[in-house]
Protein backbone atom coordinates (compact mmCIF):
# COMPACT_ATOMS: atom_id res chain seq x y z
CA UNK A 1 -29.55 12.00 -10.42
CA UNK A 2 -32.08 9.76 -9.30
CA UNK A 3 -32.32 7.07 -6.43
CA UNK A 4 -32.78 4.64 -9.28
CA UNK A 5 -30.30 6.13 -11.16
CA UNK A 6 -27.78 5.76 -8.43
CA UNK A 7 -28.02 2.23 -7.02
CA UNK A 8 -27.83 1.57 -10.68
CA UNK A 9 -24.06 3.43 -11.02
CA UNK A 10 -23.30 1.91 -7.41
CA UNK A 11 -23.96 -1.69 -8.23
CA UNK A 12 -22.10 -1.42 -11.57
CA UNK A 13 -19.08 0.22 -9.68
CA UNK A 14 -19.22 -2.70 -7.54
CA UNK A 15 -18.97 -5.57 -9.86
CA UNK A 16 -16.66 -3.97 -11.74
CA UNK A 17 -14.59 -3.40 -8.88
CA UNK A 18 -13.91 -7.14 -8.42
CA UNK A 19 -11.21 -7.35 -10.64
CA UNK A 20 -9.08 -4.24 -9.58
CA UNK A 21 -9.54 -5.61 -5.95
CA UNK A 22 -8.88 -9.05 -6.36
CA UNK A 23 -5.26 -7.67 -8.58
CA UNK A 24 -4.47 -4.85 -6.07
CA UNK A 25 -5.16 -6.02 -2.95
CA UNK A 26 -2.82 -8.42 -2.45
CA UNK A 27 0.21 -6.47 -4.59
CA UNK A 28 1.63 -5.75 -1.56
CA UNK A 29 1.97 -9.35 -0.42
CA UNK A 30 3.85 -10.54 -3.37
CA UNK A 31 6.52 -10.75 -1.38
CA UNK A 32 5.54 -12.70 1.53
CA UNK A 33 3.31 -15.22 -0.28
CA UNK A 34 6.40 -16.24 -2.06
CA UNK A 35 8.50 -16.67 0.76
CA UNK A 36 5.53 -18.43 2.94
CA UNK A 37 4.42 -20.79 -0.43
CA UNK A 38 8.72 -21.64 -1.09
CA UNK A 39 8.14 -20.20 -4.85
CA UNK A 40 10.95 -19.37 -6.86
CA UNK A 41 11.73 -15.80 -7.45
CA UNK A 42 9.19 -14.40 -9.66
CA UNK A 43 6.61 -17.75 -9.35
CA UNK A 44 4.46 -15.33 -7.76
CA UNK A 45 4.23 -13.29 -10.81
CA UNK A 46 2.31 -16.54 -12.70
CA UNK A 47 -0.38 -15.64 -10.05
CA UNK A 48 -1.12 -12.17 -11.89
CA UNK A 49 -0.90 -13.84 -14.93
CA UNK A 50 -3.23 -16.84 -14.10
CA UNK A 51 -5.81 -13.89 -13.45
CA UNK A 52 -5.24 -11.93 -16.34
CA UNK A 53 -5.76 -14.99 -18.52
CA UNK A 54 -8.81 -16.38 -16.38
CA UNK A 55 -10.32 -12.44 -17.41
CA UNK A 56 -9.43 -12.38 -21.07
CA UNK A 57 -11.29 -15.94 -21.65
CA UNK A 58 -14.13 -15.34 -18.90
CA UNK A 59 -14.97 -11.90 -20.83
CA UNK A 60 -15.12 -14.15 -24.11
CA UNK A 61 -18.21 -16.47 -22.66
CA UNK A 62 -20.43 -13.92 -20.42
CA UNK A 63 -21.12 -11.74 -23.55
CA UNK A 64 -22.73 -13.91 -26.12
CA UNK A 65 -24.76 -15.40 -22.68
CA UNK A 66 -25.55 -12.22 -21.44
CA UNK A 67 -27.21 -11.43 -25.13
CA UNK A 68 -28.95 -14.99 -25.10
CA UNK A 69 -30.10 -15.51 -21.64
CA UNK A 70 -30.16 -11.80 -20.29
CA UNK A 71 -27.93 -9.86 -17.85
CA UNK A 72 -28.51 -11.23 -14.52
CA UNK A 73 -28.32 -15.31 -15.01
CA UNK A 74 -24.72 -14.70 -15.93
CA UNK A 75 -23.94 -11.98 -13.12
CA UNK A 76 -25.37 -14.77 -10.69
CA UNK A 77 -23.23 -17.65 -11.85
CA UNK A 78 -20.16 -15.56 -12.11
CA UNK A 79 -20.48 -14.10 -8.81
CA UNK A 80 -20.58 -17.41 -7.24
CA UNK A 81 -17.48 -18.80 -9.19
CA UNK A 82 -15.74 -15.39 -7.79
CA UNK A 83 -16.46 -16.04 -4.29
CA UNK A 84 -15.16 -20.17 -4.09
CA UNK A 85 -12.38 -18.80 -6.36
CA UNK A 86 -11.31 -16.50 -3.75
CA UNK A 87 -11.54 -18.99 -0.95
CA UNK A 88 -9.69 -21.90 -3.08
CA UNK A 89 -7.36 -18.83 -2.91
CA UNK A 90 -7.34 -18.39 0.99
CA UNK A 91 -6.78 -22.16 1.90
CA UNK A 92 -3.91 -22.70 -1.30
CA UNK A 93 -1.23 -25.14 0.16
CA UNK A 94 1.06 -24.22 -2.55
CA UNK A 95 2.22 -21.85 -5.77
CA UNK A 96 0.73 -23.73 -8.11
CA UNK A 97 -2.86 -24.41 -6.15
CA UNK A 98 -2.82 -20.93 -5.83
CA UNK A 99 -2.22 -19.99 -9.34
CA UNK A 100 -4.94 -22.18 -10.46
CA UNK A 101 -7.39 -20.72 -7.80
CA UNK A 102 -6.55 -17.09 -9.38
CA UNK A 103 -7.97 -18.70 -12.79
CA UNK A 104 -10.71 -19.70 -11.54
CA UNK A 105 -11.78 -16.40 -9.17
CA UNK A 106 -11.14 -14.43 -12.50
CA UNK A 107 -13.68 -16.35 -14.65
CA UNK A 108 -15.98 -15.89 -12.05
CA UNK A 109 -14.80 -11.76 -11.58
CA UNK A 110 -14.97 -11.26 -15.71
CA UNK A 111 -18.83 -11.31 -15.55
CA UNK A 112 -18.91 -7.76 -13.68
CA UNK A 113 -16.39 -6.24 -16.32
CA UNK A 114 -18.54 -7.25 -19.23
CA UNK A 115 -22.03 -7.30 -18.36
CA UNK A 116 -21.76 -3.58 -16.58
CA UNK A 117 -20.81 -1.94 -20.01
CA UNK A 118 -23.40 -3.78 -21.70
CA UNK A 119 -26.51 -3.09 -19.30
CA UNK A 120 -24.69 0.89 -19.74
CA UNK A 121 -25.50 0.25 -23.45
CA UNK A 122 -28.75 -0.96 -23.08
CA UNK A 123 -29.92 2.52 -21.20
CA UNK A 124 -28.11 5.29 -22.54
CA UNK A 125 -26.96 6.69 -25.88
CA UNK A 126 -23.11 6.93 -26.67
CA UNK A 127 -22.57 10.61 -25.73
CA UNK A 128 -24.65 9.80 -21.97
CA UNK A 129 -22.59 5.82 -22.31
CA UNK A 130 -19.50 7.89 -21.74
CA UNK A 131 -20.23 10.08 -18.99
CA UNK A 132 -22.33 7.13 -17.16
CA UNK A 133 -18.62 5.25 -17.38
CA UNK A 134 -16.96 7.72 -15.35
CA UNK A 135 -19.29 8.16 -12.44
CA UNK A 136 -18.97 4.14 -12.73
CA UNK A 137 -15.29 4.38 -12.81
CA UNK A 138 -15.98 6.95 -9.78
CA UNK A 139 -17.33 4.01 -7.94
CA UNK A 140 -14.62 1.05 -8.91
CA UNK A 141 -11.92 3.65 -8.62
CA UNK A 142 -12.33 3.56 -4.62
CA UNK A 143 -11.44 -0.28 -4.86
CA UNK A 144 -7.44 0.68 -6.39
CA UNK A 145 -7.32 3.38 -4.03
CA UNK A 146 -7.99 1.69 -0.77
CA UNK A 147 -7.20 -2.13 -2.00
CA UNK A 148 -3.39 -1.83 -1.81
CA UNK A 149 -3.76 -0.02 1.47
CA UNK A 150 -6.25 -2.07 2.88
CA UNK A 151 -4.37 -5.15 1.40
CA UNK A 152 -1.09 -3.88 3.40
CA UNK A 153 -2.81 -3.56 6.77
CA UNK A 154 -4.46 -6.92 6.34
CA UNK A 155 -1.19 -8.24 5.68
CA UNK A 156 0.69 -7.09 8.67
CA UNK A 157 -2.53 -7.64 10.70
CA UNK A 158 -4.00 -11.49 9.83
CA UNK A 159 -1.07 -12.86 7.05
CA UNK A 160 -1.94 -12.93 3.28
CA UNK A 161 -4.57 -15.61 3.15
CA UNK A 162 -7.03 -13.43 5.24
CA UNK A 163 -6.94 -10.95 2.01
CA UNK A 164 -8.97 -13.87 0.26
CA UNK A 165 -10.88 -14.10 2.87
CA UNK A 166 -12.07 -10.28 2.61
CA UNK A 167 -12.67 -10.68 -1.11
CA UNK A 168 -14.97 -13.47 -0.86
CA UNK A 169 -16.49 -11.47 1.49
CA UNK A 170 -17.23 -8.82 -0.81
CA UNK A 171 -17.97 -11.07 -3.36
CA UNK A 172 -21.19 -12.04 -1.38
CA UNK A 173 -21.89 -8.54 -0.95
CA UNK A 174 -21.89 -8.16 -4.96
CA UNK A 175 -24.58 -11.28 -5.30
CA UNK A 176 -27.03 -9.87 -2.80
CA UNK A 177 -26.81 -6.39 -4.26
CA UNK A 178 -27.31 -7.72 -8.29
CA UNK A 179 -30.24 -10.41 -6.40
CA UNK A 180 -31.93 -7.21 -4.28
CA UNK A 181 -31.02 -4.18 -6.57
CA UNK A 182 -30.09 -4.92 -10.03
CA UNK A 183 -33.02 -4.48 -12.46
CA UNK A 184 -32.91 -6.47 -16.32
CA UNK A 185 -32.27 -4.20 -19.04
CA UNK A 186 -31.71 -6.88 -22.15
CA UNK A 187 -34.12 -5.26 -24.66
CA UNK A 188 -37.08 -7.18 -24.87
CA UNK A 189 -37.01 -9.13 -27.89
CA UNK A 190 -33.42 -8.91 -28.32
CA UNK A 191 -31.70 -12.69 -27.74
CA UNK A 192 -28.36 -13.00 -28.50
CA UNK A 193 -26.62 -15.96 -30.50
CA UNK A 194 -27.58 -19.65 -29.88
CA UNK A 195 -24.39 -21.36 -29.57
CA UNK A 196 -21.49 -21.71 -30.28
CA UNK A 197 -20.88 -21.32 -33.67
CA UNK A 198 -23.06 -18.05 -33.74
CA UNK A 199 -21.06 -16.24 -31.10
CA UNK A 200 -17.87 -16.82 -33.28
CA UNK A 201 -19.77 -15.37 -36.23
CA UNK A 202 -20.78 -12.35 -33.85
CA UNK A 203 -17.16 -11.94 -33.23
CA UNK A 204 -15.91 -12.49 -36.82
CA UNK A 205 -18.37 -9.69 -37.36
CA UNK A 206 -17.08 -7.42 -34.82
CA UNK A 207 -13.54 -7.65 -35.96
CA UNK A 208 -14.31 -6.52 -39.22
CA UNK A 209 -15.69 -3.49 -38.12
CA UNK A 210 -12.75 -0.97 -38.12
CA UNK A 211 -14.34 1.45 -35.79
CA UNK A 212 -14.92 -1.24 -33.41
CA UNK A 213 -11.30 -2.58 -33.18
CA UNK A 214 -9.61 0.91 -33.54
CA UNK A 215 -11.30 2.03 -30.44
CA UNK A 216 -10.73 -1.54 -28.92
CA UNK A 217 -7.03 -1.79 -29.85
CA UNK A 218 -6.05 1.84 -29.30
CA UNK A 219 -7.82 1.67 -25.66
CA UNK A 220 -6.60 -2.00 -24.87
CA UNK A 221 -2.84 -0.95 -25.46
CA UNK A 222 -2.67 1.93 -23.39
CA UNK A 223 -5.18 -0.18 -20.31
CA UNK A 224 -2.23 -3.02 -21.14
CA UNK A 225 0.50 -0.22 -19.99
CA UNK A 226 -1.24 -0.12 -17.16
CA UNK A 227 -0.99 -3.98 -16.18
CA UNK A 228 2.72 -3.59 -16.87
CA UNK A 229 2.97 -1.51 -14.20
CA UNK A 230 0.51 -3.37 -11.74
CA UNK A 231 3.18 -6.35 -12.81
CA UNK A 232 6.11 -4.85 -12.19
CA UNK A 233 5.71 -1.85 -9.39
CA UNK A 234 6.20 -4.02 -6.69
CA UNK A 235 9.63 -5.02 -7.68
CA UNK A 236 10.58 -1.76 -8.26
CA UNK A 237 9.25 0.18 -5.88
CA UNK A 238 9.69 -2.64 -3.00
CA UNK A 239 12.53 -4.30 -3.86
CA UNK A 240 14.39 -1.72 -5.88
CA UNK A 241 13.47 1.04 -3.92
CA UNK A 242 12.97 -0.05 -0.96
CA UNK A 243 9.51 1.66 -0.38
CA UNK A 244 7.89 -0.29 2.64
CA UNK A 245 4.33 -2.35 1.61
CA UNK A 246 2.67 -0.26 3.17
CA UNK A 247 4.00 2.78 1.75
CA UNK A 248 3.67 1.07 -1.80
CA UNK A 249 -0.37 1.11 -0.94
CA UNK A 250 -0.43 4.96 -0.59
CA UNK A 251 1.77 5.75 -3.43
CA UNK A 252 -0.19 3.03 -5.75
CA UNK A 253 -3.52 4.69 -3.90
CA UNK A 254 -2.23 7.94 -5.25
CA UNK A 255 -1.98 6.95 -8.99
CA UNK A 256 -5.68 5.48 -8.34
CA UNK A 257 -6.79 8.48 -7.09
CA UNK A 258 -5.62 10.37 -10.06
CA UNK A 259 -6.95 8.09 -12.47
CA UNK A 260 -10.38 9.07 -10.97
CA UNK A 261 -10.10 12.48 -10.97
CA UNK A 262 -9.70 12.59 -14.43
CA UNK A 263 -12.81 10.66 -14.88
CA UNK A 264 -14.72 12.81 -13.51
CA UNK A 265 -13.14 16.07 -15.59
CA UNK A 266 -14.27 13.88 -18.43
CA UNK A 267 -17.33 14.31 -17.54
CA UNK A 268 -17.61 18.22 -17.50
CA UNK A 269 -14.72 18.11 -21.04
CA UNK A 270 -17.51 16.24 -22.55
CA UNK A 271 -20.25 18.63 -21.84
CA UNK A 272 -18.19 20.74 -24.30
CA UNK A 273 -16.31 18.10 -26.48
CA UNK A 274 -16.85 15.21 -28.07
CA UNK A 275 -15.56 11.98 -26.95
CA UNK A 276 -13.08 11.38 -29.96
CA UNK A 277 -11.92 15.16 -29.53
CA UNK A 278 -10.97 14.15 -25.60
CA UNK A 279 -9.42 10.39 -26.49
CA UNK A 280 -6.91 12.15 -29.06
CA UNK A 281 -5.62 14.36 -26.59
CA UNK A 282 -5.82 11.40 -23.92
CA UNK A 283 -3.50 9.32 -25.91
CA UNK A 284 -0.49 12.20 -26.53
CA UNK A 285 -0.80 12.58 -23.01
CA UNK A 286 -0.17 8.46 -22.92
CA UNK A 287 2.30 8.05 -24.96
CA UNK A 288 4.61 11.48 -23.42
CA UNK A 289 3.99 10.01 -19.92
CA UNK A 290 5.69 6.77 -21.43
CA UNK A 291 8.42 7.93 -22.98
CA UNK A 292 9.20 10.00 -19.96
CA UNK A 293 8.73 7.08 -18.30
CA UNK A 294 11.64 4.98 -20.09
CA UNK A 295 13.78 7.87 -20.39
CA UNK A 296 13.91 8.47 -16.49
CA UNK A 297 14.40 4.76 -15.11
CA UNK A 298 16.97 4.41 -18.46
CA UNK A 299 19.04 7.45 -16.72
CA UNK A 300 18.02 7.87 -13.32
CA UNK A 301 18.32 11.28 -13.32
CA UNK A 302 15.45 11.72 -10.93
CA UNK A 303 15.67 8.74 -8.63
CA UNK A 304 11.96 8.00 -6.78
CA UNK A 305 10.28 10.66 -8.38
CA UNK A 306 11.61 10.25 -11.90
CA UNK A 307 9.46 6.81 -11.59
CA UNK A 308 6.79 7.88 -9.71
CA UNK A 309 6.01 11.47 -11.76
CA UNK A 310 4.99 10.00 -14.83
CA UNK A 311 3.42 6.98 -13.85
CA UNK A 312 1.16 9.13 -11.71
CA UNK A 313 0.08 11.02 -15.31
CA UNK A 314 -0.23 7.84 -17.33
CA UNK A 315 -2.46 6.26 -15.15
CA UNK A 316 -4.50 9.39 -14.61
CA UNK A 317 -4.53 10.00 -18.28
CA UNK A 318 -6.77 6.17 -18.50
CA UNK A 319 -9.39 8.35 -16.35
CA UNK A 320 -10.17 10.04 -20.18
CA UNK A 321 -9.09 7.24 -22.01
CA UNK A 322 -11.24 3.81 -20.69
CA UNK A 323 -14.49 5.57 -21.10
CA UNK A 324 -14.40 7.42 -24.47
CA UNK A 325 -13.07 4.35 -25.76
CA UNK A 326 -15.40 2.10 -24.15
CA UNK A 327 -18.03 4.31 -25.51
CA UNK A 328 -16.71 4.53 -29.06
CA UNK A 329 -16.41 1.20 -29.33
CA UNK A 330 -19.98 0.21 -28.39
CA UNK A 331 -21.80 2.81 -29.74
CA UNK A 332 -22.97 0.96 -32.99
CA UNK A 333 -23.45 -1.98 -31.06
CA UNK A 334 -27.00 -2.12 -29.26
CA UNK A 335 -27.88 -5.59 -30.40
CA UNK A 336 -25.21 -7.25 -29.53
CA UNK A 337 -24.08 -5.27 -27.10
CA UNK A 338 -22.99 -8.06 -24.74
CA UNK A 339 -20.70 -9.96 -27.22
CA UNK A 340 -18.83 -6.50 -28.23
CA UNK A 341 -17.98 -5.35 -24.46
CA UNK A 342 -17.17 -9.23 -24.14
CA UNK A 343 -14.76 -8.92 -27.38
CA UNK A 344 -13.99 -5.46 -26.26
CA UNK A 345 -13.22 -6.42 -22.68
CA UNK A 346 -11.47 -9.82 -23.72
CA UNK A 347 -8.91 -8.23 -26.38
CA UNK A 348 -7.79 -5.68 -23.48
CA UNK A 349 -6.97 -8.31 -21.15
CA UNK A 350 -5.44 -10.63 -23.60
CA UNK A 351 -3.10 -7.35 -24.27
CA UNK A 352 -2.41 -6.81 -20.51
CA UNK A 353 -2.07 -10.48 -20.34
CA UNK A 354 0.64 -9.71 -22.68
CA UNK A 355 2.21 -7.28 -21.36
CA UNK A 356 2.45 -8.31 -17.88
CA UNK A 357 4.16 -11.56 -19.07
CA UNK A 358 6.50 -9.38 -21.02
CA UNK A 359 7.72 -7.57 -17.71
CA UNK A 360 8.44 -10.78 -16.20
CA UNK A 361 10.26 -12.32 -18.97
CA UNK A 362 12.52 -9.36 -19.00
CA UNK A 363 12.94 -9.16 -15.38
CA UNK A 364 16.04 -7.51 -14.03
CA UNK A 365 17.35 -5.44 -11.51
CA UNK A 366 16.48 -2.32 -13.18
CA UNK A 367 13.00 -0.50 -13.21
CA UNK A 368 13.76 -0.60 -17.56
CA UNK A 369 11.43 -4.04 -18.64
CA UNK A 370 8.78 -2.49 -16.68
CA UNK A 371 9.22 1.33 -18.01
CA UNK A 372 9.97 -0.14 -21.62
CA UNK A 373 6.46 -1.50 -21.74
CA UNK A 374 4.98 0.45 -20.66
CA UNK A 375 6.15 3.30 -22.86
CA UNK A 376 5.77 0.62 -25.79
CA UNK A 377 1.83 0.89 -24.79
CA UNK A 378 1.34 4.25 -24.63
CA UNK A 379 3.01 4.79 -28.00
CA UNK A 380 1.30 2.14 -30.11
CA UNK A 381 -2.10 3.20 -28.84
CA UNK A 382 -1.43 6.89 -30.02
CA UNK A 383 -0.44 5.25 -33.47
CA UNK A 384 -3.49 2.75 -33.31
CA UNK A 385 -5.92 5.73 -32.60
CA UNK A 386 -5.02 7.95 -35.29
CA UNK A 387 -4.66 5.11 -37.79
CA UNK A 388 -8.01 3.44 -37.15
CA UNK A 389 -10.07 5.97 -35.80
CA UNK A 390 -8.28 9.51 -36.56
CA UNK A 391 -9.13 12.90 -34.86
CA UNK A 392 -12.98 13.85 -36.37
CA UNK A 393 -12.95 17.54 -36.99
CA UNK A 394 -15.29 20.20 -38.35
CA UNK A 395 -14.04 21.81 -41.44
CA UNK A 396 -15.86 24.46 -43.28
CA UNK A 397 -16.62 23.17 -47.03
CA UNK A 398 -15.81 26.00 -50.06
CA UNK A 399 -19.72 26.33 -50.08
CA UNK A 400 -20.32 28.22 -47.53
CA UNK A 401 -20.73 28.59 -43.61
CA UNK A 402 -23.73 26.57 -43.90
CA UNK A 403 -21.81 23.44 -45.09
CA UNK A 404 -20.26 21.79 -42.88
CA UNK A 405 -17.39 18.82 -44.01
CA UNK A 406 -17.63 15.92 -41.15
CA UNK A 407 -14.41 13.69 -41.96
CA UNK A 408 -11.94 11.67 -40.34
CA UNK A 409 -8.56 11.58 -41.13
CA UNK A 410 -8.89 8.31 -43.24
CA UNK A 411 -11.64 10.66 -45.44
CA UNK A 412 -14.88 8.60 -43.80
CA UNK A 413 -17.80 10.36 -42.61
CA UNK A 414 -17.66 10.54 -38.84
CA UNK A 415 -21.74 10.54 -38.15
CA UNK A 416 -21.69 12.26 -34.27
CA UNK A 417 -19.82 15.41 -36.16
CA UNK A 418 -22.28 15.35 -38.83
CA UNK A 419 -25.27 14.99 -36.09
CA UNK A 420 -23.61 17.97 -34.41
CA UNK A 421 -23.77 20.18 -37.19
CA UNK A 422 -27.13 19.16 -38.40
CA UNK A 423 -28.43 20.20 -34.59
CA UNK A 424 -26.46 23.74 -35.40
CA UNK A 425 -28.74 24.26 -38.41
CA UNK A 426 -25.97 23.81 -40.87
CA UNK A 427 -26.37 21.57 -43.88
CA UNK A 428 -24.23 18.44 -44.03
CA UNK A 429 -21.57 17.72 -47.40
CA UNK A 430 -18.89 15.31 -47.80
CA UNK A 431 -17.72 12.18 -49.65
CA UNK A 432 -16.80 9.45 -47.76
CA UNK A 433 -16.37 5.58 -48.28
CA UNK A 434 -19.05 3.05 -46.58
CA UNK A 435 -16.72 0.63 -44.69
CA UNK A 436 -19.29 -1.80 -45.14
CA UNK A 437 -20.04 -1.31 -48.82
CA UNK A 438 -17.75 -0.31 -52.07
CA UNK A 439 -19.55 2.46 -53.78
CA UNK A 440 -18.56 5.69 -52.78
CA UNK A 441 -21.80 7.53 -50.95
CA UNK A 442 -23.08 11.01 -49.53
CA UNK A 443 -24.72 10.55 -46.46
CA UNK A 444 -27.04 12.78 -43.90
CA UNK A 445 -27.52 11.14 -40.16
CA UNK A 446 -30.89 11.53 -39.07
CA UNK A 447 -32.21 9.90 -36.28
CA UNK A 448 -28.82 7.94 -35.79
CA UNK A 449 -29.34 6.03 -38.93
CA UNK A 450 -27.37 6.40 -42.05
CA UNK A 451 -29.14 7.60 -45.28
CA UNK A 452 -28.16 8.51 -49.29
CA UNK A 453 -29.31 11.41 -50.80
């Protein structure tokens, strides 16, 4: 790995660290703010969901400007908005100031999420996309792992406010380094759409490619789980539990820690497998982790650790999900990169969005709303995989062991098979319907493009 190569991971881990930081930093004073700020019980919750929501439409306006006016002039403007977001934050007289002040440091925050997968686009091919995510995702990972502890000592230390304080702080620290370290890498040549009207016909475009929103939905639902339980673990485990804050910061530094792990075994499975093979397996993994899940807090057989065991698993299991799906779903997207990981980045918010508001509407005195979602998640993104994208597999043809059959379960060609194989020396057969087109084609890829013969 190069120097170059390095700061380049380092800054990207950084901006995309903003949001995780600016959520779980300042779980653990949930609590406090809400006593200090005279909020009903649960106002506080409208603060996770002000940011959520300030994310999911942020992510919708730095892509089409990040494929218009480059990477950078949007990374500048929406670190700014991030910083006097977070300080609107620290000197918030009231619940409502506060919740507004949320919005606004997550439209400023959104520009990191978006523009780091697309700059990962503009460098790398999808196989190299995917493993570049994880050592990224090496990088933001340290922000869950040390935010809710840092975010608990801060508390107890200075009061809740002075968390704000530390996050504009590092806010500044993300400007300098995109200003001092950050290189362009729109492809020359390459603007994006003028206006309006042509970023909502990029969009329109995007939905209507099924690849695109199979690996979008089936990765957004089980990221979604994962904002049910950033909603709703502090209830549980503080008030229902009665874990101290500060204990909540380890344990929720734990579940961080395994999430990161994982991403970095994704990078040695996919020395050996390809990214769809992983994400299948991913998602069972998902979807058993929530049902366990539900089926522990529903009994409490287990107590602590029947909550704890499997959402340590299903958060780890996102360490092989976000970046094969990520991957997948920008692969056949290099020029317009920037609108599809703003699509791709805005439909996963708008479904933790979702789900986060769906914890608090069903708020009880049970662990169950939060457990039900997020076992709800992990299921429909195993059925949203293998109904939009399906498991690719090799299967040898009747002709011979020479012909290789690349098809997905819906009976399309899946091209990175079929590129496989024709790197193996074997010859390529198979019948498969153009999603873009009618007619029924054969087709060879060579050279990553599509071709009849």
């Amino acid at each position: 790995m190069t120097r170059r190569h390095t700061e380049f991971v380092l800054v990207l881990g950084m901006l995309m660290a903003c949001a995780p930081l600016a959520i779980d930093m300042y779980l653990p004073s949930i609590p406090t703010l809400e006593r200090e700020l005279s909020a009903g019980a649960g106002q506080a919750q409208f603060t996770l969901a002000a940011y959520f929501i300030g994310m999911a439409i942020g992510q919708a306006f730095y892509g089409p400007l990040a494929d218009r006016f480059g990477r950078k002039p949007p990374l500048y403007a929406g670190m700014i908005l991030f910083v006097l977001g977070s300080v609107a934050c620290a000197l918030a007289p009231t619940i409502e100031s506060l919740v507004v002040a949320r919005f606004v440091q997550a439209l400023g925050g959104s520009a990191g999420m978006v523009i780091a997968l697309a700059m990962v686009r503009d460098l790398f091919d999808p196989k190299t996309s995917a493993r570049v995510f994880s050592q990224v995702v090496l990088v933001m990972g340290v922000a869950p792992v040390l935010a809710p502890l840092v975010g608990g000592y801060v508390l107890a230390a200075a009061g809740w406010r002075a968390i704000f304080w530390a996050l504009a702080g590092f806010g500044l620290v993300c400007l300098a380094s995109v200003a001092l370290r950050l290189l362009e890498t729109r492809p020359v040549g390459s603007g994006g759409p003028a206006g309006i009207g042509a970023a909502l016909q990029t969009y329109f475009r995007l939905a209507r490619d099924p690849r695109f929103v199979g690996y979008a939905f089936s990765g957004g639902l089980a990221a979604a789980g994962m904002f049910a339980y950033i909603s709703g673990s502090p209830h549980v485990l503080i008030d229902l539990y009665g874990v101290p804050p500060q204990a909540y910061g380890w344990i929720f530094s734990a579940n961080a820690l395994g999430l990161i792990v994982a991403s970095q075994f994704n990078r040695w499975l996919l020395a050996r497998f390809t990214p769809d093979a992983v994400l299948a397996r991913a998602f069972m993994m998902v979807a058993f982790s929530g049902v366990a899940l539900v089926l522990l807090a529903k009994t409490n057989a287990a107590g602590l650790a029947g909550i704890l065991v499997p959402l340590f698993f299903y958060v780890a299991s996102l360490g092989f999900v976000n970046p094969n799906a990520s991957a997948g779903a920008l692969a056949d997207q290099a020029e317009r990169a920037g609108s599809a990981s703003a699509l791709l980045r805005t439909l996963q918010f708008g479904m933790a969005t979702v789900a986060g508001a769906l914890v608090g509407a069903l708020h009880n005195a049970s662990a169950l709303p939060m457990a039900g979602v997020i076992a709800a998640c992990g299921v429909d993104a195993l059925v949203m995989h293998r109904r939009l994208i399906a498991v690719p597999r090799l299967a040898t043809s009747g002709g011979g062991n020479d012909e290789i059959r690349a098809v997905r379960g819906n009976g399309a060609i899946d091209h990175r098979i079929a590129q496989e194989a024709l790197t193996r020396g074997h010859a390529i057969i198979g019948v498969g319907r153009d999603p873009a087109r009618s007619e029924t084609r054969n087709h060879v890829p060579i050279d990553g493009r599509q071709r009849q013969h």
